[in-house]
C-alpha atoms as a PDB file:
ATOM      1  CA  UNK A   1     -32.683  48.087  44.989  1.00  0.00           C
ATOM      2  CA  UNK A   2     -31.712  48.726  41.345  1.00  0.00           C
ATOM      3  CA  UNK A   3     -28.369  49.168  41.970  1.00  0.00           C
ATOM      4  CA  UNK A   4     -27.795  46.270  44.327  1.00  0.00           C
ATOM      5  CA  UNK A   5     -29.096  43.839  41.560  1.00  0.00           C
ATOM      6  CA  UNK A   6     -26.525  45.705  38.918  1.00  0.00           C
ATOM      7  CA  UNK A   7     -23.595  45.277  41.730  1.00  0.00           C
ATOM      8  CA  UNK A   8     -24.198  41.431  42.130  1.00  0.00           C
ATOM      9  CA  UNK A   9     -25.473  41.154  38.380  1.00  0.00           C
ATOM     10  CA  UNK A  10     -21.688  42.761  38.078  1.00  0.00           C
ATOM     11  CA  UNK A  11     -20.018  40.723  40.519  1.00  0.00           C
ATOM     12  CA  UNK A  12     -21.167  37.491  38.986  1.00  0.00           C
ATOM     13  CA  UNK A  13     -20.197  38.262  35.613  1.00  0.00           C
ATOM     14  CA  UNK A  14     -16.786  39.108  37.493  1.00  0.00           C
ATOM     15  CA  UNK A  15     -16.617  35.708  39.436  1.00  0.00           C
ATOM     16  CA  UNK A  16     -17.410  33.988  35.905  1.00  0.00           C
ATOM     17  CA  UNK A  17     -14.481  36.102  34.385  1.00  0.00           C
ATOM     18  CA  UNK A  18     -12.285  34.950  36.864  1.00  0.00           C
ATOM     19  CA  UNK A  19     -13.349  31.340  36.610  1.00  0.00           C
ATOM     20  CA  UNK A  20     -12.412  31.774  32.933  1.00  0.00           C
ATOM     21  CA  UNK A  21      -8.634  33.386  33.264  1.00  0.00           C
ATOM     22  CA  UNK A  22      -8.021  30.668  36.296  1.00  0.00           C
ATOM     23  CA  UNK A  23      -8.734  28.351  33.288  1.00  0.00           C
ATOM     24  CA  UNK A  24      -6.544  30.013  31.052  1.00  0.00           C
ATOM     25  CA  UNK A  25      -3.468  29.857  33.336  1.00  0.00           C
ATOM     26  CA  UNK A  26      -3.992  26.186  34.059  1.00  0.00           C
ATOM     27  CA  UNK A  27      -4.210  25.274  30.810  1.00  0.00           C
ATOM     28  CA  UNK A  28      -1.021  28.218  30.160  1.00  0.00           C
ATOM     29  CA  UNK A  29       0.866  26.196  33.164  1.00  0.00           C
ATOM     30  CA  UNK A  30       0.180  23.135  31.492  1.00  0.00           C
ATOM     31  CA  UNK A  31       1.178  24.027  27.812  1.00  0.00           C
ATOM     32  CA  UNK A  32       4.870  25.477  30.079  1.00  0.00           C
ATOM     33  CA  UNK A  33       5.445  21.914  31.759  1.00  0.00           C
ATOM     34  CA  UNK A  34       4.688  20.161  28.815  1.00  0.00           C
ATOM     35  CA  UNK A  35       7.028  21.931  26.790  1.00  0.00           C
ATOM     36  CA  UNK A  36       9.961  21.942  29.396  1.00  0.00           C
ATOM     37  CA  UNK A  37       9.276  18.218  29.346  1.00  0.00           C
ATOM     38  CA  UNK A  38       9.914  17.616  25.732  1.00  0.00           C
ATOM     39  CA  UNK A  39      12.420  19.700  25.797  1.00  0.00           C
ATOM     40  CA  UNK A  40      14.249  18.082  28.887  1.00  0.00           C
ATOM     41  CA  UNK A  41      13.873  14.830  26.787  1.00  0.00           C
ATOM     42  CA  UNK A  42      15.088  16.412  23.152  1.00  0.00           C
ATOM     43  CA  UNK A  43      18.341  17.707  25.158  1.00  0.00           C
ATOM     44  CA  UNK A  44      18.838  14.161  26.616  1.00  0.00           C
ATOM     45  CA  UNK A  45      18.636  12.528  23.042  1.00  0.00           C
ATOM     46  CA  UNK A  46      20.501  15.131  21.896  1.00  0.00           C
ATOM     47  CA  UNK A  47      23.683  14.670  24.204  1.00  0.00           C
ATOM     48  CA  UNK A  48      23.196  10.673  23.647  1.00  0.00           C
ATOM     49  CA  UNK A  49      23.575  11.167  19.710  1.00  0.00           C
ATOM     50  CA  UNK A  50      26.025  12.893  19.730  1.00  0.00           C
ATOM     51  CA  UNK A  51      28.092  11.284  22.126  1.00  0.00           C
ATOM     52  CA  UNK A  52      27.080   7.682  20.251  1.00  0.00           C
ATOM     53  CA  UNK A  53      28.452   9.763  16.569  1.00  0.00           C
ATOM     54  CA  UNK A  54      31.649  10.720  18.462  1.00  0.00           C
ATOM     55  CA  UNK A  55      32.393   7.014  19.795  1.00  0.00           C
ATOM     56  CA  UNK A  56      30.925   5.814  16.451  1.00  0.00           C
ATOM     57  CA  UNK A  57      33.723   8.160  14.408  1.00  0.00           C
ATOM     58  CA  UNK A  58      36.513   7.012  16.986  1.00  0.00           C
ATOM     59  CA  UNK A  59      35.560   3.063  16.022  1.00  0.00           C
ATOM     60  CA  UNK A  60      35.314   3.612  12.192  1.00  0.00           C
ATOM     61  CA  UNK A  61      38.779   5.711  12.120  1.00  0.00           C
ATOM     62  CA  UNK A  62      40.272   2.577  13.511  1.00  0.00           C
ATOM     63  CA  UNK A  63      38.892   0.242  11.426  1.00  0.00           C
ATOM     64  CA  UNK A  64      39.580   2.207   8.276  1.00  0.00           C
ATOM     65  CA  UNK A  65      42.754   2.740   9.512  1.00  0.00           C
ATOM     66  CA  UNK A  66      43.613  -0.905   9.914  1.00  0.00           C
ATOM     67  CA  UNK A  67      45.009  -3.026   6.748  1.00  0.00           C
ATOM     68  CA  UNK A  68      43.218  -5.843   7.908  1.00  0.00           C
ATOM     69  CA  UNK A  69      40.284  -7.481   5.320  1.00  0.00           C
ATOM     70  CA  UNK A  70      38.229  -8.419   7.913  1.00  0.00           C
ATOM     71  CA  UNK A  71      38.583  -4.940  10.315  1.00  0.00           C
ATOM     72  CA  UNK A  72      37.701  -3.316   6.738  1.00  0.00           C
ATOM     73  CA  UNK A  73      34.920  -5.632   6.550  1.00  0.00           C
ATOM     74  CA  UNK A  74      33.691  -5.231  10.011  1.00  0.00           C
ATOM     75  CA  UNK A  75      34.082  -1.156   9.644  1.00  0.00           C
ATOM     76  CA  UNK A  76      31.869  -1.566   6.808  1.00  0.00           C
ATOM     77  CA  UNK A  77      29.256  -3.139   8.543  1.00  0.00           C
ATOM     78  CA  UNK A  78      29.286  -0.682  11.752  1.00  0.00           C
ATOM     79  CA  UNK A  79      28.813   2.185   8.878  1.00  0.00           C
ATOM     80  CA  UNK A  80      25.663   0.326   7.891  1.00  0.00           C
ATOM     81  CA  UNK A  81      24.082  -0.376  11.266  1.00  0.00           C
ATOM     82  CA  UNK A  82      24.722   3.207  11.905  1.00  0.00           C
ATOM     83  CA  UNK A  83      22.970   4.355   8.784  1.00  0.00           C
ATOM     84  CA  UNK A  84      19.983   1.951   9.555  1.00  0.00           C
ATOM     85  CA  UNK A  85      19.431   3.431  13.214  1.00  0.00           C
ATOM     86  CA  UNK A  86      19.920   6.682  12.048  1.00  0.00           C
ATOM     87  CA  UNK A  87      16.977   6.051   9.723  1.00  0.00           C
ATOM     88  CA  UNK A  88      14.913   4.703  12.832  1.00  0.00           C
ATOM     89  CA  UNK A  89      15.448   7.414  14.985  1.00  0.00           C
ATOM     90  CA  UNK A  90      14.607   9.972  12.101  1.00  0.00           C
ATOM     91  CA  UNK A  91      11.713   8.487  11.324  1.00  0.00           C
ATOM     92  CA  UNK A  92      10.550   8.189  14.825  1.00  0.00           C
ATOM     93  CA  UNK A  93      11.070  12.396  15.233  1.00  0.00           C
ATOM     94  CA  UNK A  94       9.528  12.538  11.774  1.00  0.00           C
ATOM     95  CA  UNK A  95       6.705  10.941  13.581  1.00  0.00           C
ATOM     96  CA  UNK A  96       6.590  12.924  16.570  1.00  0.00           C
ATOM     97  CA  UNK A  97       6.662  16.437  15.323  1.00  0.00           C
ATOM     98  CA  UNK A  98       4.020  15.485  12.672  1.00  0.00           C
ATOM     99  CA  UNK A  99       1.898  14.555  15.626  1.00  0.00           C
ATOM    100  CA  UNK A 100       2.731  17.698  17.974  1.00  0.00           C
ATOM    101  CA  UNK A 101       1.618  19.794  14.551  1.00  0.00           C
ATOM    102  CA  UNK A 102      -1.339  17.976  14.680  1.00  0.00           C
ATOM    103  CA  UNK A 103      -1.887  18.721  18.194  1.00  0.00           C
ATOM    104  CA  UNK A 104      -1.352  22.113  17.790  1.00  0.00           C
ATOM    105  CA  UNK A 105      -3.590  22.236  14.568  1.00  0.00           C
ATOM    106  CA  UNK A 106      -6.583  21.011  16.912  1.00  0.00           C
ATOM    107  CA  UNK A 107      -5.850  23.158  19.889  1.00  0.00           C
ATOM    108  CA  UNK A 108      -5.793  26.213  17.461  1.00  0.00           C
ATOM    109  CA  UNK A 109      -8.988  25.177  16.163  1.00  0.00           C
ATOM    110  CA  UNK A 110     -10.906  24.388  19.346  1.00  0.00           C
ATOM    111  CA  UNK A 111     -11.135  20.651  19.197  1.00  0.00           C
ATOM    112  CA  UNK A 112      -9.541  19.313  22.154  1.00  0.00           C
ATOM    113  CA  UNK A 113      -7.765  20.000  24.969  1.00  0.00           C
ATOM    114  CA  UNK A 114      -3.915  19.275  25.339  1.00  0.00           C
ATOM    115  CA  UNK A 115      -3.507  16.232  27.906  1.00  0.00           C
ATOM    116  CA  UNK A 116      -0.412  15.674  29.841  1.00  0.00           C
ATOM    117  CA  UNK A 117      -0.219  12.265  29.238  1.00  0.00           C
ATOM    118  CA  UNK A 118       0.431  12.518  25.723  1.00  0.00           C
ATOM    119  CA  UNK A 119       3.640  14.407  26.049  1.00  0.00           C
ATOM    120  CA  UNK A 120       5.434  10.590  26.588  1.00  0.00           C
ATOM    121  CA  UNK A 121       7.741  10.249  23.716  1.00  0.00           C
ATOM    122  CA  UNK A 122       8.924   6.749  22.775  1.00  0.00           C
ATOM    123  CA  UNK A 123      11.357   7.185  19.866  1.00  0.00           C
ATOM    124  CA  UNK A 124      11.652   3.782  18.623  1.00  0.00           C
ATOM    125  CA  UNK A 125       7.987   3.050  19.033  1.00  0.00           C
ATOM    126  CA  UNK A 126       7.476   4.054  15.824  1.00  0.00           C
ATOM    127  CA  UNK A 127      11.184   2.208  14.201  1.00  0.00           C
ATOM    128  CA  UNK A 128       9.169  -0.431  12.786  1.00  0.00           C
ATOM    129  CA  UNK A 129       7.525   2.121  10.620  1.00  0.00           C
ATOM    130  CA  UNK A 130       7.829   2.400   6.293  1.00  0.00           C
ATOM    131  CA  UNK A 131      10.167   4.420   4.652  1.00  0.00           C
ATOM    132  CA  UNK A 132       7.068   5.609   2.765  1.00  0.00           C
ATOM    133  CA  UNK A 133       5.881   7.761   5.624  1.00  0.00           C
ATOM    134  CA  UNK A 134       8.831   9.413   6.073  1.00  0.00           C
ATOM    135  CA  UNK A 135       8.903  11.640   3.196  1.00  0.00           C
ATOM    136  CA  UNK A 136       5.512  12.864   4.277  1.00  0.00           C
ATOM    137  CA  UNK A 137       6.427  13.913   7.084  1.00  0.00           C
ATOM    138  CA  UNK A 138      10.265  15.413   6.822  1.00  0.00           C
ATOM    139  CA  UNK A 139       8.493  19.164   6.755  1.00  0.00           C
ATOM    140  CA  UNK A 140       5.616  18.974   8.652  1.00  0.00           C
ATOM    141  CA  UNK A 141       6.954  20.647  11.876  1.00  0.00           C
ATOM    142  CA  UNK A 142       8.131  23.734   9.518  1.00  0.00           C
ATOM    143  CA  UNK A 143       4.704  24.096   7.879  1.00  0.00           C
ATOM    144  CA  UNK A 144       1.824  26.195   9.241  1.00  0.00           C
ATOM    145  CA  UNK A 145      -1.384  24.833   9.731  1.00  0.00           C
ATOM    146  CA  UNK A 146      -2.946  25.884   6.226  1.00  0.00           C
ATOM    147  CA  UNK A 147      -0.350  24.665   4.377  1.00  0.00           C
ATOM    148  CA  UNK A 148      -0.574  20.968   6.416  1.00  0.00           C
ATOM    149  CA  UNK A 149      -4.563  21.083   5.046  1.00  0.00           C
ATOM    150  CA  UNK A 150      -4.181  22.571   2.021  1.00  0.00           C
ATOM    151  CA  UNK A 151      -1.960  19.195   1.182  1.00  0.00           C
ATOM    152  CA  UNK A 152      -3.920  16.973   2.584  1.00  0.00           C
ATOM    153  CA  UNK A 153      -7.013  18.486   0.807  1.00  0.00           C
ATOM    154  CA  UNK A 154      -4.138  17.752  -2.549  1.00  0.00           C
ATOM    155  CA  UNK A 155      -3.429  14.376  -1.394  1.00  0.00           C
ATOM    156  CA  UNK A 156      -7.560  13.340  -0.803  1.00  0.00           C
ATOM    157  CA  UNK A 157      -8.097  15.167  -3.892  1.00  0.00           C
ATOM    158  CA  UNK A 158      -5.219  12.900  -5.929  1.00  0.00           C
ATOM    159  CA  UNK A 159      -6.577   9.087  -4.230  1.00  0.00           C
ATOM    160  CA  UNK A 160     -10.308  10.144  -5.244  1.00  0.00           C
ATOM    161  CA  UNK A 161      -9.111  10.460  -8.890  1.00  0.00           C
ATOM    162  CA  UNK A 162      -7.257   7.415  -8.419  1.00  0.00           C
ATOM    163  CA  UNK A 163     -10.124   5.447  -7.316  1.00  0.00           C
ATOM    164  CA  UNK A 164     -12.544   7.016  -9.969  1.00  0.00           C
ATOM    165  CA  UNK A 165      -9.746   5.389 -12.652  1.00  0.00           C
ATOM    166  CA  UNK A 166      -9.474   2.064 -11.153  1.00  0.00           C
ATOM    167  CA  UNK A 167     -13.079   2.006 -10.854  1.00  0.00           C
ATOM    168  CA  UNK A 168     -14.017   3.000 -14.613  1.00  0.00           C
ATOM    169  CA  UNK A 169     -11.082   0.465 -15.408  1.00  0.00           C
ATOM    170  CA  UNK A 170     -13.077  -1.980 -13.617  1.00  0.00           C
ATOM    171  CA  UNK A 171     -16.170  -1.730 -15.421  1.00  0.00           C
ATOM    172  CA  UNK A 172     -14.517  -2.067 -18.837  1.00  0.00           C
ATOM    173  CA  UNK A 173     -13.133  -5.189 -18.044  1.00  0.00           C
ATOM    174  CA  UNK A 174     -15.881  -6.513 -16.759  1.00  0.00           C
ATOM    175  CA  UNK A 175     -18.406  -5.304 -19.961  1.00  0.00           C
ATOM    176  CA  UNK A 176     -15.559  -7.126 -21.703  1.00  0.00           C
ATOM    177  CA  UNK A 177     -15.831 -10.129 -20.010  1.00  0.00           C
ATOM    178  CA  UNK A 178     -19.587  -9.992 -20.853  1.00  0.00           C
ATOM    179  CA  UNK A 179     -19.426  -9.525 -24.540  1.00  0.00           C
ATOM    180  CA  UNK A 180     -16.835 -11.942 -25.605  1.00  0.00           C
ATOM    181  CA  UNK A 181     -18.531 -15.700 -26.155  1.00  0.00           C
ATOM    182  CA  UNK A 182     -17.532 -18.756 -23.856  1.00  0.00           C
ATOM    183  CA  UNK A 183     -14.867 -20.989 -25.402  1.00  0.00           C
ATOM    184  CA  UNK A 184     -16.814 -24.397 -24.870  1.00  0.00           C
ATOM    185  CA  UNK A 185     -19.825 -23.090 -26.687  1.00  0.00           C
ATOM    186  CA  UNK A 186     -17.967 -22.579 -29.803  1.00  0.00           C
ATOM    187  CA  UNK A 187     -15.916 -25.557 -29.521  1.00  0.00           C
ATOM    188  CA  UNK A 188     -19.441 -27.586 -29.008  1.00  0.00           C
ATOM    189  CA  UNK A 189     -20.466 -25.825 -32.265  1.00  0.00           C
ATOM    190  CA  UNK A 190     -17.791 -26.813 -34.217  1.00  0.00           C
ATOM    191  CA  UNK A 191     -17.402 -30.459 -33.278  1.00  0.00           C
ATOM    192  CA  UNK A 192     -21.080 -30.985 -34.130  1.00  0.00           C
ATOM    193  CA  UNK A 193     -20.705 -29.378 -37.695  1.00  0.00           C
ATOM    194  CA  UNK A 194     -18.189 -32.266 -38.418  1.00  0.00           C
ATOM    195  CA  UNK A 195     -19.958 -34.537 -37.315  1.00  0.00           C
ATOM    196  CA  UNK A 196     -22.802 -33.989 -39.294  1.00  0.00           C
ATOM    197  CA  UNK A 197     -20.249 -33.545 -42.569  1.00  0.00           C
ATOM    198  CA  UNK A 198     -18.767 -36.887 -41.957  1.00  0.00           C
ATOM    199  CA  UNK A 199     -22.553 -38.848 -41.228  1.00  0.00           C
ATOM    200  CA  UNK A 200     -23.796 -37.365 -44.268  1.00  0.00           C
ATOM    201  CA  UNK A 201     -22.094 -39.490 -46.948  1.00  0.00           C
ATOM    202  CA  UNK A 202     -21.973 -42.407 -44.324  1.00  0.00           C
ATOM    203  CA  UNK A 203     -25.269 -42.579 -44.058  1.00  0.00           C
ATOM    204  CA  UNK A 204     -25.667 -42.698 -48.324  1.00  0.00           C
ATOM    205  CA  UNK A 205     -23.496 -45.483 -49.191  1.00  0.00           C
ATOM    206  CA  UNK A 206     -23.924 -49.193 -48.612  1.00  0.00           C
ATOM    207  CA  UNK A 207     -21.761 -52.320 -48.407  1.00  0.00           C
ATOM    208  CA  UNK A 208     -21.500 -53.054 -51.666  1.00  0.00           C
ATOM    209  CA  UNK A 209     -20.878 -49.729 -52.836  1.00  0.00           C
ATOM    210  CA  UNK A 210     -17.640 -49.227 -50.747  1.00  0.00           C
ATOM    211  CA  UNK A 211     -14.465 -49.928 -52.831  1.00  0.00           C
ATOM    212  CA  UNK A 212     -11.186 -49.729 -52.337  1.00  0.00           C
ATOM    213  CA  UNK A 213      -8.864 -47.964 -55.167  1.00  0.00           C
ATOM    214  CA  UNK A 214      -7.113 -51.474 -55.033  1.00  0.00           C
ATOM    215  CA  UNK A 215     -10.072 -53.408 -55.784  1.00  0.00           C
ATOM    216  CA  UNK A 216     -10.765 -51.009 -58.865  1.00  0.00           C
ATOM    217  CA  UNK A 217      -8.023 -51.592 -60.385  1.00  0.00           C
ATOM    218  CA  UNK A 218      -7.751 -55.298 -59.816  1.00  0.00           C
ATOM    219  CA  UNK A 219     -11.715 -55.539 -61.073  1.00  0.00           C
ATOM    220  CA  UNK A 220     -10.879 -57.116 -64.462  1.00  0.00           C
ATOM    221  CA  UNK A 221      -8.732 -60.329 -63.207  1.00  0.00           C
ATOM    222  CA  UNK A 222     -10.873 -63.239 -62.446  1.00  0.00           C
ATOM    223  CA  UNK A 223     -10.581 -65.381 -58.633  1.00  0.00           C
ATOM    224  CA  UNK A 224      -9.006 -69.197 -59.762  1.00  0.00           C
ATOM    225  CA  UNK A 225     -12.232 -70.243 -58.451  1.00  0.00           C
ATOM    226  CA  UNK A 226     -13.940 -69.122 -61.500  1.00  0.00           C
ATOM    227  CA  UNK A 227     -11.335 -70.199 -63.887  1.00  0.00           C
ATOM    228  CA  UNK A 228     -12.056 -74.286 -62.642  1.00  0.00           C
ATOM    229  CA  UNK A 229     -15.853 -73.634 -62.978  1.00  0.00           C
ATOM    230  CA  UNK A 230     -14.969 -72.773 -66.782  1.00  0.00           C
ATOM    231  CA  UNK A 231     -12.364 -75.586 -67.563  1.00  0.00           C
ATOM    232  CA  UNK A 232     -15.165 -77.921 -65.853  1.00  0.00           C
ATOM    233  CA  UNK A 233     -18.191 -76.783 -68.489  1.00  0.00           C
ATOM    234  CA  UNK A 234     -15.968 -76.834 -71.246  1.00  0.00           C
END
C-alpha cells in the first residue's frame, strides 16, 4: 500500500513536471516567433533604406552635378529632408530597442510575461519624439541590464538633488520676501512726516504776521492816502 501511494505521490510530481517544461517550450516557441518576426521586419527596413540611400545618392549626384542655381538649391534641400528622416527613423529604433531591453530586463527578473502582441513595431510612431531622448537611448540595446539600473539609479539620484536645490532656493526667496518692508507703508510714513513739518509753522503764524520780502523793504514809504490826511491838518 506504501508503495502504491509513493508511485502516484511520484507520478504526480511527474505530471506537474511536465506541466511545467510544456510551459517552458510555449513560452520558448513564443520567444522563437517573436524574434523571427522582428527580424523579418528589421530585414524589410533594412532593404528599403538602403535602396531609398542608393536612389537618394543617384538624385543628389545629379543635382550637384548640374550648374544650375536652382538644381543646386533644390539638391540642397533633398540633403536636408534626408538628414531630417534619417533622424526620425533613428530615433524611432532608438526607441524600440530601449523598449525590447526593457522587456528583456523584466522577463529576466520575473515580472511579466512576453506577449505577442507587443512585437508590432511602428517606426514612425515615435518620429514626433525630442531630440532629448535620443541621446538616452543611442546605447541602451548594447548595455546589460545592471548597467541600464545602475544609470537610472545615477539619473534619480541627480533630479532628487536637483529638486532639493530648487526647493532650498525656494524658501530663501520666499523668507526674503517676508523680511523686506512693503513699499506703501514707508511711502505713507514719509508723506505724513512732511506734512506735519509744513503744519507746524502754519499753524504759528497769523495774518498779520505774514510778510512778503517786498513789503519789508518798501515798509518805510508812506500810501498818498496818508500824505493828503497830513497836508489837510496842517
Amino acid at each position: 500500500m506504501e508503495e502504491d501511494l509513493a508511485v502516484l505521490k511520484n507520478h504526480e510530481r511527474c505530471q506537474h513536471k511536465l506541466h511545467e517544461l510544456w510551459d517552458t517550450v510555449r513560452t520558448l516557441k513564443t520567444y522563437v516567433e517573436t524574434y523571427e518576426l522582428e527580424r523579418n521586419v528589421m530585414r524589410a527596413q533594412r532593404d528599403e533604406a538602403i535602396a531609398e540611400a542608393d536612389r537618394a545618392d543617384a538624385e543628389n549626384v545629379k543635382l550637384a552635378s548640374s550648374s544650375n542655381p536652382q538644381q543646386k538649391i533644390k539638391y540642397l534641400q533633398q540633403v536636408k529632408k534626408d538628414n531630417q528622416e534619417l533622424c526620425r527613423k533613428n530615433r524611432a529604433l532608438n526607441m524600440r530597442l530601449a523598449r525590447q531591453a526593457a522587456k528583456v530586463i523584466r522577463e529576466r527578473n520575473g515580472c511579466s510575461e512576453l506577449e505577442v502582441g507587443d512585437a508590432s513595431i511602428d517606426t514612425l510612431a515615435s518620429a514626433t519624439l525630442d531630440d532629448t531622448m535620443e541621446d538616452s537611448v543611442d546605447h541602451s540595446a548594447e548595455r546589460s541590464g545592471e548597467e541600464i539600473l545602475r544609470s537610472m539609479r545615477d539619473r534619480s539620484g541627480v533630479l532628487e538633488q536637483r529638486l532639493e536645490r530648487l526647493r532650498l532656493a525656494r524658501q530663501q526667496v520666499d523668507g526674503c520676501s517676508e523680511e523686506a518692508p512693503p513699499p506703501q507703508e514707508a511711502s505713507g510714513s514719509e508723506s505724513e512726516t512732511q506734512t506735519r513739518s509744513i503744519e507746524v509753522p502754519l499753524a504759528g503764524t497769523s495774518p498779520r504776521s505774514v510778510t512778503s520780502p517786498s513789503m519789508s523793504s518798501n515798509s518805510g514809504l508812506r500810501s498818498p492816502q496818508v500824505r493828503r490826511q497830513d497836508l489837510r491838518i496842517k
